[in-house]
PDB file of N, CA and C in Angstrom:
ATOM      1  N   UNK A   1     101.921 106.109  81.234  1.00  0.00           N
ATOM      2  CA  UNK A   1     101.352 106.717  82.416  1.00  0.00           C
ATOM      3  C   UNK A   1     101.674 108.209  82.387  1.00  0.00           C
ATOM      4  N   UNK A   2     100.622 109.189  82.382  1.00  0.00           N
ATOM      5  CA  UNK A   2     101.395 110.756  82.611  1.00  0.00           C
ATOM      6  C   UNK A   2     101.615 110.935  84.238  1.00  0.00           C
ATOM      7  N   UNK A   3     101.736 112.145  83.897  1.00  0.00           N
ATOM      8  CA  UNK A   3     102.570 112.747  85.285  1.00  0.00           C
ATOM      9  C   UNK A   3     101.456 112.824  86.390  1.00  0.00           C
ATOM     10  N   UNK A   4     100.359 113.330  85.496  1.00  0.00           N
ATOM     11  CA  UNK A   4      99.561 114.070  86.601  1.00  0.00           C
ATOM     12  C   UNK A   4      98.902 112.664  87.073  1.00  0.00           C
ATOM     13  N   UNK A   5      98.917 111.387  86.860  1.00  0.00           N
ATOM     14  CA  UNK A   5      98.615 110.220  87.671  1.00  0.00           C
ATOM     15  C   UNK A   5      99.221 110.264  88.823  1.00  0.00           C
ATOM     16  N   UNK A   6     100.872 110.085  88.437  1.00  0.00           N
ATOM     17  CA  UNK A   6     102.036 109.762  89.431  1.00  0.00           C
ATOM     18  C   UNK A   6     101.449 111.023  90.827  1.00  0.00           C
ATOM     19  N   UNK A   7     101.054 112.312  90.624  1.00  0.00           N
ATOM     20  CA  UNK A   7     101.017 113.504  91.579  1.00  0.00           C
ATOM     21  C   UNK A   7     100.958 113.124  93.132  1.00  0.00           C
ATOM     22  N   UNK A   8     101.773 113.934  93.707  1.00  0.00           N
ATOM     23  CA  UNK A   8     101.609 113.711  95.024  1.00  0.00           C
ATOM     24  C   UNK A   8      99.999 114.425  95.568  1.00  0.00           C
ATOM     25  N   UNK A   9      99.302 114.791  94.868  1.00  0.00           N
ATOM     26  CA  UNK A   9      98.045 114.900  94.932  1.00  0.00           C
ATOM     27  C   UNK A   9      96.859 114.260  94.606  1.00  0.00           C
ATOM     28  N   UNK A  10      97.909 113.120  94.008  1.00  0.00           N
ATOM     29  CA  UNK A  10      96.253 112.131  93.415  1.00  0.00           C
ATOM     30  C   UNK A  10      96.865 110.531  94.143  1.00  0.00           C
ATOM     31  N   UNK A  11      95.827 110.896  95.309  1.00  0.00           N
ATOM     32  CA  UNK A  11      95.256 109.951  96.221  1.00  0.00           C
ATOM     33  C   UNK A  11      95.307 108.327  95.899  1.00  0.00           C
ATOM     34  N   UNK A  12      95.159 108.321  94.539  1.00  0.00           N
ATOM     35  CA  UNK A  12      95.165 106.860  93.717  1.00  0.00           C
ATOM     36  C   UNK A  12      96.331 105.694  94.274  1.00  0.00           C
ATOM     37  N   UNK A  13      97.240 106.752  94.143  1.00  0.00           N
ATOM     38  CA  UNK A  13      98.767 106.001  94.065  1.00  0.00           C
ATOM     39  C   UNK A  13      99.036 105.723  95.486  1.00  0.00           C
ATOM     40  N   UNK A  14      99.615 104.607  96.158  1.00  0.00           N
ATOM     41  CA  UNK A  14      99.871 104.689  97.887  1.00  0.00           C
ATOM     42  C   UNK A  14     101.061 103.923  97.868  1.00  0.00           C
ATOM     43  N   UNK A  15     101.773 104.038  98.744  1.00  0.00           N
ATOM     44  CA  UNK A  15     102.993 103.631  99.208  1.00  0.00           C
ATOM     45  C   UNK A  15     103.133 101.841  99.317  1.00  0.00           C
ATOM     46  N   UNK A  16     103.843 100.808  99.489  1.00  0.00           N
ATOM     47  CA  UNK A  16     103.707  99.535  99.813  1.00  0.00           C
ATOM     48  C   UNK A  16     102.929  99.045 101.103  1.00  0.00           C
ATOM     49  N   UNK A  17     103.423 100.189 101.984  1.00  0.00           N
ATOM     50  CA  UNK A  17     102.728  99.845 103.284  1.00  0.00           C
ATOM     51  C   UNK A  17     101.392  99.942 102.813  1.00  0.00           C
ATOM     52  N   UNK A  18     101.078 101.375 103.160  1.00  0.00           N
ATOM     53  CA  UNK A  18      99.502 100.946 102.901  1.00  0.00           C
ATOM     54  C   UNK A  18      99.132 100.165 101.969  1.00  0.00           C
ATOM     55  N   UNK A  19      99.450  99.953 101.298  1.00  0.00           N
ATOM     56  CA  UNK A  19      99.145  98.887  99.909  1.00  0.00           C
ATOM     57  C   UNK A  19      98.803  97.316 100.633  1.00  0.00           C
ATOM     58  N   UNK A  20     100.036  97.078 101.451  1.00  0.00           N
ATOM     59  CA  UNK A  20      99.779  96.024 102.475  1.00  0.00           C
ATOM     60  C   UNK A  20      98.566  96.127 103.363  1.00  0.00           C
ATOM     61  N   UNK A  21      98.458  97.084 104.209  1.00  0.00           N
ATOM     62  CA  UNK A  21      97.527  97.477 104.889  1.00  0.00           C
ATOM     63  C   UNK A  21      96.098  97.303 104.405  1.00  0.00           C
ATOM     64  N   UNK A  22      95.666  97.923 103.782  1.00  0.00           N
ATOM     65  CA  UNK A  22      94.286  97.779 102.837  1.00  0.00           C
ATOM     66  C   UNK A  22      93.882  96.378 102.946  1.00  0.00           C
ATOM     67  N   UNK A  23      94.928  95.786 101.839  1.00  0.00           N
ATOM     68  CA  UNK A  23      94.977  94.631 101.693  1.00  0.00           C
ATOM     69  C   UNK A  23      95.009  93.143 102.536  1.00  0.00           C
ATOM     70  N   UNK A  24      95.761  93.539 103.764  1.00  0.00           N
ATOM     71  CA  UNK A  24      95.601  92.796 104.498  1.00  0.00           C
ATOM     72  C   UNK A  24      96.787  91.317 104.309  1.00  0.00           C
ATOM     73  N   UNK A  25      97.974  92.351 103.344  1.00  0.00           N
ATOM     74  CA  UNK A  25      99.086  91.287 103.118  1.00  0.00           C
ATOM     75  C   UNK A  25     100.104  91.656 103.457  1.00  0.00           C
ATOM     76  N   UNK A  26     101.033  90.533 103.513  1.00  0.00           N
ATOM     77  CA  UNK A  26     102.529  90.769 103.636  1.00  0.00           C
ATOM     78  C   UNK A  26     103.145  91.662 102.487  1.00  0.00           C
ATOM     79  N   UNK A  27     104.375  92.351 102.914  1.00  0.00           N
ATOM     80  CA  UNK A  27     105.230  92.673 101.606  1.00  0.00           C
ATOM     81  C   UNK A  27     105.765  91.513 100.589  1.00  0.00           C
ATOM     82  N   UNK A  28     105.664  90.255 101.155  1.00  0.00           N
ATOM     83  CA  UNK A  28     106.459  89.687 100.788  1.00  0.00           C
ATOM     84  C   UNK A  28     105.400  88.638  99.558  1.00  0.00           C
ATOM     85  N   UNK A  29     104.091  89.174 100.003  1.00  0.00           N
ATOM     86  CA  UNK A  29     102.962  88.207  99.498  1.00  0.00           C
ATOM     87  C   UNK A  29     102.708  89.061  98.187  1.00  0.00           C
ATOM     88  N   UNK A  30     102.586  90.405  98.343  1.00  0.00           N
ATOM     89  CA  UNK A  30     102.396  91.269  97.680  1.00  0.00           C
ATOM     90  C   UNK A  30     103.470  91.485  96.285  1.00  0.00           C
ATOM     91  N   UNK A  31     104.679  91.459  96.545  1.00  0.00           N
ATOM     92  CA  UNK A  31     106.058  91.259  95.287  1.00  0.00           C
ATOM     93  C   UNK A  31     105.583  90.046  94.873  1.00  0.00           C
ATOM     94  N   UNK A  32     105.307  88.968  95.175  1.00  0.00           N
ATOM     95  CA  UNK A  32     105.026  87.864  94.980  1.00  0.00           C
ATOM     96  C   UNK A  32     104.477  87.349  93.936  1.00  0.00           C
ATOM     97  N   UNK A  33     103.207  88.536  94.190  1.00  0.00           N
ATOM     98  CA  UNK A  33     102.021  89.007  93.089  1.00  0.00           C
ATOM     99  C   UNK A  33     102.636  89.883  91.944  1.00  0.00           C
ATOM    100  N   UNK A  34     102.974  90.787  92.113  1.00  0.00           N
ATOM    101  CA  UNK A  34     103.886  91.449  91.220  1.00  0.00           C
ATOM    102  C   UNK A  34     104.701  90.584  90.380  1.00  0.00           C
ATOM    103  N   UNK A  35     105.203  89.729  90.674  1.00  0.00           N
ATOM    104  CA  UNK A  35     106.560  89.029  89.946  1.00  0.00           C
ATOM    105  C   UNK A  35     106.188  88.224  89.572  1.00  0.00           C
ATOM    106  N   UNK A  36     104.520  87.119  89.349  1.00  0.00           N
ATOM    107  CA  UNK A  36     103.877  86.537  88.926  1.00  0.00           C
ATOM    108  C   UNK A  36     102.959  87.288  88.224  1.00  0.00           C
ATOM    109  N   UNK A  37     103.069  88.740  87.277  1.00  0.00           N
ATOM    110  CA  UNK A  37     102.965  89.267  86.505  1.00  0.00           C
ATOM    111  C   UNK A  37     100.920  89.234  86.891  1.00  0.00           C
ATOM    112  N   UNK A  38     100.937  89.341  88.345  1.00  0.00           N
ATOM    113  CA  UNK A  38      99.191  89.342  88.295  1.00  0.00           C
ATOM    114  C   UNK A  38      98.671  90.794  88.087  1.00  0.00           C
ATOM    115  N   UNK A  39     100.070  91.913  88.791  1.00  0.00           N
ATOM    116  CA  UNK A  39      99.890  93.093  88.467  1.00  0.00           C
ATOM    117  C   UNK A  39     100.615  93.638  86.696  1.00  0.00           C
ATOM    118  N   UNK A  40     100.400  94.597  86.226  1.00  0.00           N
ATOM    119  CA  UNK A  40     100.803  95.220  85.649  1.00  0.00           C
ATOM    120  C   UNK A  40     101.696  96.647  85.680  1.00  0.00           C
ATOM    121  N   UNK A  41     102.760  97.146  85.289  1.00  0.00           N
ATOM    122  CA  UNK A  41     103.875  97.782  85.576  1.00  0.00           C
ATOM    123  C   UNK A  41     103.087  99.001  84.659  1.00  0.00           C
ATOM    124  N   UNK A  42     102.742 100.431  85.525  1.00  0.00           N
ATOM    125  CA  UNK A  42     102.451 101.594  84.642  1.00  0.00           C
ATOM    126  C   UNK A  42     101.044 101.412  84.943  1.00  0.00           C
ATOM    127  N   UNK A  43     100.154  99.799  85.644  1.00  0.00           N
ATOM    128  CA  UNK A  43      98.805 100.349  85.298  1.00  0.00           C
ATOM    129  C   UNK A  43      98.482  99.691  86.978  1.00  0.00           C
ATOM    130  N   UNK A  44      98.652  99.363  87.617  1.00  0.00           N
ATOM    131  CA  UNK A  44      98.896  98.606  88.726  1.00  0.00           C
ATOM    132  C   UNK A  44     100.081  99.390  89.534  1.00  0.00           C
ATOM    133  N   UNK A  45     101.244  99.099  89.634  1.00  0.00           N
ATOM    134  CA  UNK A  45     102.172 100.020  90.019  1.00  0.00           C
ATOM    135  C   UNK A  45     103.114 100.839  89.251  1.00  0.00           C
ATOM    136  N   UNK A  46     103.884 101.390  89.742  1.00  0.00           N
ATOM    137  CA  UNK A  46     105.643 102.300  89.442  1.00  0.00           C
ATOM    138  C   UNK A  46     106.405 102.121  90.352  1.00  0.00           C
ATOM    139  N   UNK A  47     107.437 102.432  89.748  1.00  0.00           N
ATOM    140  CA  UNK A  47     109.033 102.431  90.197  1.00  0.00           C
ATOM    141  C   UNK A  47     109.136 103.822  90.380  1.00  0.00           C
ATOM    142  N   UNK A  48     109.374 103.964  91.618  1.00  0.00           N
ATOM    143  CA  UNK A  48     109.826 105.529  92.078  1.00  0.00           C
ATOM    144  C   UNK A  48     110.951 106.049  91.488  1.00  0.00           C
ATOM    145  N   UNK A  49     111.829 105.186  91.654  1.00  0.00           N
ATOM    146  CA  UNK A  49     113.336 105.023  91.204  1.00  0.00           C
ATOM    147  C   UNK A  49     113.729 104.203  90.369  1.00  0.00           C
ATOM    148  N   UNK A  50     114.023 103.931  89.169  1.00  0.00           N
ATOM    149  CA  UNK A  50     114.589 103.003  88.559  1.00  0.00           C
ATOM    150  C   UNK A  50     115.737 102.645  89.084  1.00  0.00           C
ATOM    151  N   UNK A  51     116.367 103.720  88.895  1.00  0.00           N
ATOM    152  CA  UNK A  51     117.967 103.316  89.222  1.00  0.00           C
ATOM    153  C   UNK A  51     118.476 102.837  90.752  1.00  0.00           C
ATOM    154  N   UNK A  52     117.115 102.987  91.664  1.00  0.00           N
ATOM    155  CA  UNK A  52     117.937 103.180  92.951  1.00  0.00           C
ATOM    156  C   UNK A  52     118.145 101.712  93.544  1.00  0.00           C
ATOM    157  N   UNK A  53     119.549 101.290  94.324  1.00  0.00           N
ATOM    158  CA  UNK A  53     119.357 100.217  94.914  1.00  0.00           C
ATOM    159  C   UNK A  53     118.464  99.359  94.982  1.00  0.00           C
ATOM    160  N   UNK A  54     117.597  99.736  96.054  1.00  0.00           N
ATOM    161  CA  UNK A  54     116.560  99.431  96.759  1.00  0.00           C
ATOM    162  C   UNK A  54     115.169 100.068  96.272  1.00  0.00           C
ATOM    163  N   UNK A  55     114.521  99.529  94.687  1.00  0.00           N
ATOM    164  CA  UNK A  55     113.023 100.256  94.263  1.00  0.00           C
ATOM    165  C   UNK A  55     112.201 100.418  94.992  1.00  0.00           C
ATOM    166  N   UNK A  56     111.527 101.873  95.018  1.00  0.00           N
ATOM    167  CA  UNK A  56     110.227 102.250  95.637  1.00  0.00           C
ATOM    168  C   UNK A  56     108.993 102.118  95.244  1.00  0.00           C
ATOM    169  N   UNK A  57     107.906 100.783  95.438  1.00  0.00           N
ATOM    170  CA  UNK A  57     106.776 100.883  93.936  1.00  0.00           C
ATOM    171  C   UNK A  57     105.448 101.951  94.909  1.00  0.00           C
ATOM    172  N   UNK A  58     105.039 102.533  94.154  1.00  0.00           N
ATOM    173  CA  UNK A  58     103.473 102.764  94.380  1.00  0.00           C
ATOM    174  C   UNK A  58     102.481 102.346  93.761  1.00  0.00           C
ATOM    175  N   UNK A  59     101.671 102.063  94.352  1.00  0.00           N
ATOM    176  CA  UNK A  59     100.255 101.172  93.578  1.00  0.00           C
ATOM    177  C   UNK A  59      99.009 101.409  93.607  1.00  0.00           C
ATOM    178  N   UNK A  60      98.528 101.672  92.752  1.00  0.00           N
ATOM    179  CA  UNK A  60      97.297 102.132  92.078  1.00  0.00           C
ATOM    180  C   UNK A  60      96.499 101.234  93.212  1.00  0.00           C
ATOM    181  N   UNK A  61      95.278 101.733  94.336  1.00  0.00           N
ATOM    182  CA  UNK A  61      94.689 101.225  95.039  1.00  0.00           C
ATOM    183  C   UNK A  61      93.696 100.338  94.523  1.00  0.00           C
ATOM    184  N   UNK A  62      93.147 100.751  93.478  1.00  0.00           N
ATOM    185  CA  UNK A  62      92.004 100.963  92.986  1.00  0.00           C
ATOM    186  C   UNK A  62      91.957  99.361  91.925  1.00  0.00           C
ATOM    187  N   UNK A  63      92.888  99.722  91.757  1.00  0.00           N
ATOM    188  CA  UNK A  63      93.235  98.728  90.339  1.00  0.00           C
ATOM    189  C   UNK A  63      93.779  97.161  90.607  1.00  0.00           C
ATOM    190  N   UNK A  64      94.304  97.613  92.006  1.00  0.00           N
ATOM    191  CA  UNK A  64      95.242  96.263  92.343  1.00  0.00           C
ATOM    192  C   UNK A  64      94.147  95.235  92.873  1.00  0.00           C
ATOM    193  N   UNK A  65      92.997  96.265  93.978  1.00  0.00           N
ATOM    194  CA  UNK A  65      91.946  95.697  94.704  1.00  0.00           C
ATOM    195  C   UNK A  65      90.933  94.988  93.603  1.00  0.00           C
ATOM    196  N   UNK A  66      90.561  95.745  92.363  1.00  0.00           N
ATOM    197  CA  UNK A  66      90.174  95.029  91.585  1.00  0.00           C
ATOM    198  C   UNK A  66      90.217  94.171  90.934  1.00  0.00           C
ATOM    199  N   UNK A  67      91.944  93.789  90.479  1.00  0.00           N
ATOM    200  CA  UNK A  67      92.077  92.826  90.369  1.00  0.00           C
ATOM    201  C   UNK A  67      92.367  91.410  91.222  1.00  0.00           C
ATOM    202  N   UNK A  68      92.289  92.168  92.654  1.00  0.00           N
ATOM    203  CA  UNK A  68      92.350  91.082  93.510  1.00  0.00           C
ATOM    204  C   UNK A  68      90.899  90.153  93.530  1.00  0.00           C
ATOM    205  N   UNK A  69      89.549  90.679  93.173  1.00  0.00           N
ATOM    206  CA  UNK A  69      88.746  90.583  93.850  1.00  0.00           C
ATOM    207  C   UNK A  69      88.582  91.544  95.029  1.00  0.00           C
ATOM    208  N   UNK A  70      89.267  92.539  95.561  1.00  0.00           N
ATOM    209  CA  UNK A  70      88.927  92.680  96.991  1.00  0.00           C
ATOM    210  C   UNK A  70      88.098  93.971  96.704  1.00  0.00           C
ATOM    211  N   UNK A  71      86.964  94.370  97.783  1.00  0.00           N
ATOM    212  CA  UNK A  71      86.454  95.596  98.258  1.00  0.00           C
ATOM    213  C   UNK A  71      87.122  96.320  99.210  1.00  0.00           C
ATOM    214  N   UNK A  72      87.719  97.814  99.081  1.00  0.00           N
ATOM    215  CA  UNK A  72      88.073  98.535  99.920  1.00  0.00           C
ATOM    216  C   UNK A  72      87.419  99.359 100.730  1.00  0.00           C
TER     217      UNK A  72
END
């Protein structure tokens, strides 16, 4: 993944909430998906933080909805 994806200027990438939001899921439905490897790590989401406690992912809107099936 380069940098200029990750940018706090490219709209692509959104926080969990909204990620939920859009979507119309729980956080809890959403890791769920993640950890049943439906997303992909680098093309689907990131780790804000590797190291930190508590990981921050952001997720590719675009990519996740597509692979949901869903229209945004």
């Amino acid at each position: 993944m380069n940098k200029k994806a990750k940018s706090k200027t490219d709209h692509s990438w959104v926080s969990t909430t909204v990620m939920m939001t859009l979507l119309g899921v729980s956080r809890e439905h959403l890791y769920r998906l993640r950890e049943r490897k439906r997303f992909t790590k680098g093309t689907h989401y990131y780790v804000v933080d590797e190291d930190a406690y508590r990981p921050t992912y952001r997720w590719h809107k675009t990519r996740v909805a597509e692979t949901l099936g869903v229209k945004l």
